[in-house]
C-alpha atoms as a PDB file:
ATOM      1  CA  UNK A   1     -78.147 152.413 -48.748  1.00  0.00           C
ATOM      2  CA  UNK A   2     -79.611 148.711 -48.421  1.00  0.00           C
ATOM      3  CA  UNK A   3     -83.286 148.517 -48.209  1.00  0.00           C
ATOM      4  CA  UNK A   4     -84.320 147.171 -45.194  1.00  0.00           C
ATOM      5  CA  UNK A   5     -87.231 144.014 -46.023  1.00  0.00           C
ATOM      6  CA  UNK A   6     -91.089 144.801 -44.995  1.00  0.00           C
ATOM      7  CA  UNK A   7     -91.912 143.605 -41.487  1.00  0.00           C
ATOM      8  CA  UNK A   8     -94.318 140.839 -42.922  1.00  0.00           C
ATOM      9  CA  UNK A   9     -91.969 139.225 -45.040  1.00  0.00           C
ATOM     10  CA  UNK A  10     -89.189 139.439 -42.145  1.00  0.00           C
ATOM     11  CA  UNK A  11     -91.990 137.505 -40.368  1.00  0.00           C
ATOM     12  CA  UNK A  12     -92.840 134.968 -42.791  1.00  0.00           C
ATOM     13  CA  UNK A  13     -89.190 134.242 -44.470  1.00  0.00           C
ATOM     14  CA  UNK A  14     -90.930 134.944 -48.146  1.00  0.00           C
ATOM     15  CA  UNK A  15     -89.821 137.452 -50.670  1.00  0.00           C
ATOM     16  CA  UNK A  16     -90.807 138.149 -53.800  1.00  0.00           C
ATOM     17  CA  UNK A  17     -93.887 138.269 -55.125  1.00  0.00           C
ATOM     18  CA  UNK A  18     -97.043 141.172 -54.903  1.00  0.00           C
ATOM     19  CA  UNK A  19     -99.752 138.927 -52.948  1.00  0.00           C
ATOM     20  CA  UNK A  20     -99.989 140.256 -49.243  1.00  0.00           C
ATOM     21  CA  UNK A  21     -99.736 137.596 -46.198  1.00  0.00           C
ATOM     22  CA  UNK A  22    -103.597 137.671 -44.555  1.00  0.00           C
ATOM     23  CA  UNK A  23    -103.473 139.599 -41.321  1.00  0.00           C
ATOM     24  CA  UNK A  24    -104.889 137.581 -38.143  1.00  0.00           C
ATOM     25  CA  UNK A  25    -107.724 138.730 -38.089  1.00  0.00           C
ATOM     26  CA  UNK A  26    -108.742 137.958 -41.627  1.00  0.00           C
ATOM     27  CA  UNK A  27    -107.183 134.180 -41.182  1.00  0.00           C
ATOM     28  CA  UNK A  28    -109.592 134.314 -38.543  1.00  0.00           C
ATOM     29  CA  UNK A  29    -112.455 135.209 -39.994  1.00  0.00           C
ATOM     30  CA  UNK A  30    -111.910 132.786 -43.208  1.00  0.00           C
ATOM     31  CA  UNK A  31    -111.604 129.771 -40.714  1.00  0.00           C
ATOM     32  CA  UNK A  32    -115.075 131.012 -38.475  1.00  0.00           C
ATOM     33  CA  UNK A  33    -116.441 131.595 -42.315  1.00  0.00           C
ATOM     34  CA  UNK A  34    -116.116 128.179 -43.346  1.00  0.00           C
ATOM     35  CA  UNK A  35    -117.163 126.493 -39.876  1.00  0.00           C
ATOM     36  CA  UNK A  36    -120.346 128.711 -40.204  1.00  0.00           C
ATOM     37  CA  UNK A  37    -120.983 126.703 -44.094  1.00  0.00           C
ATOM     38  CA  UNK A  38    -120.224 123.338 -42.335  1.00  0.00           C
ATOM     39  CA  UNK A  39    -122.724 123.708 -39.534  1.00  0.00           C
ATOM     40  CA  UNK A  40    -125.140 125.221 -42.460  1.00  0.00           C
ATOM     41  CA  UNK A  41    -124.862 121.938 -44.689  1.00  0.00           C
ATOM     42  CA  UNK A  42    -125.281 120.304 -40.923  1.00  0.00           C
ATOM     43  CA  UNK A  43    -128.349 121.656 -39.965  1.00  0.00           C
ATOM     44  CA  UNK A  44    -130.125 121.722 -43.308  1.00  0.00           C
ATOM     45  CA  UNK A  45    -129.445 117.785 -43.293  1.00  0.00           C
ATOM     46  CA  UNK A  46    -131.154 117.385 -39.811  1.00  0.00           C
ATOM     47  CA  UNK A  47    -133.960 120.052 -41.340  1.00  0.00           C
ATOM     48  CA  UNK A  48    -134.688 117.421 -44.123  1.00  0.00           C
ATOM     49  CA  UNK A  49    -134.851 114.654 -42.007  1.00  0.00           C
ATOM     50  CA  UNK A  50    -131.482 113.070 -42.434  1.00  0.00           C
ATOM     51  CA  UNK A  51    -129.432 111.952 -39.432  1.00  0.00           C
ATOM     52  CA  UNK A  52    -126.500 113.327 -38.859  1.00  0.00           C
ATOM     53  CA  UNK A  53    -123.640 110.902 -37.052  1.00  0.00           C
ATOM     54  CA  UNK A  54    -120.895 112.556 -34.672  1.00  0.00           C
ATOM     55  CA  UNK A  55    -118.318 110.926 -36.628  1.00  0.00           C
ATOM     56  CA  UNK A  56    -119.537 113.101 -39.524  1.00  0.00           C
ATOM     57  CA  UNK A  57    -120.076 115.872 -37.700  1.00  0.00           C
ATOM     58  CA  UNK A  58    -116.438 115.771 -36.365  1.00  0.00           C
ATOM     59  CA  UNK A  59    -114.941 115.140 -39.845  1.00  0.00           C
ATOM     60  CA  UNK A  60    -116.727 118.195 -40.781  1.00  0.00           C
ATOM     61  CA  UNK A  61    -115.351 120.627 -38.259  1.00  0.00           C
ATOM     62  CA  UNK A  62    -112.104 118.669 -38.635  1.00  0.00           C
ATOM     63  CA  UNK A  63    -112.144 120.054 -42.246  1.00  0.00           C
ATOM     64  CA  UNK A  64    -113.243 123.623 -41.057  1.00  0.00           C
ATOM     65  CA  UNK A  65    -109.778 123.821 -39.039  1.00  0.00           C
ATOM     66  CA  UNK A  66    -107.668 122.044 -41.757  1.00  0.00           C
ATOM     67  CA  UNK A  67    -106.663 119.509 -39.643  1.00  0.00           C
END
């Protein structure tokens, strides 16, 4: 008998190897993770007096999403 691959590495193409895809829901929560330390640094900035432009503020969030 052949054994038949795992369903997450039918899904992602890889093989090999012990470290486990993230599920969804933890992708998810790494990206809303790191938007929550962007907006942090953000607001303790505007806190201590120091303005904030949207153009850093966008590059910022940009960075959050890994675009």
């Amino acid at each position: 008998m052949t054994e038949q691959p795992k369903p997450a590495e039918e899904k992602s193409g890889q093989t090999g190897g012990d470290q486990e895809q993230p599920t969804e829901e933890e992708r998810i929560k790494e990206i809303l993770e790191r938007a929550r330390q962007n907006v942090k640094r953000l607001a303790e900035k505007e806190l201590a007096g120091e303005k904030v432009s949207r153009e850093l503020l966008n590059l910022r969030l940009r960075a959050a999403d890994g675009s």
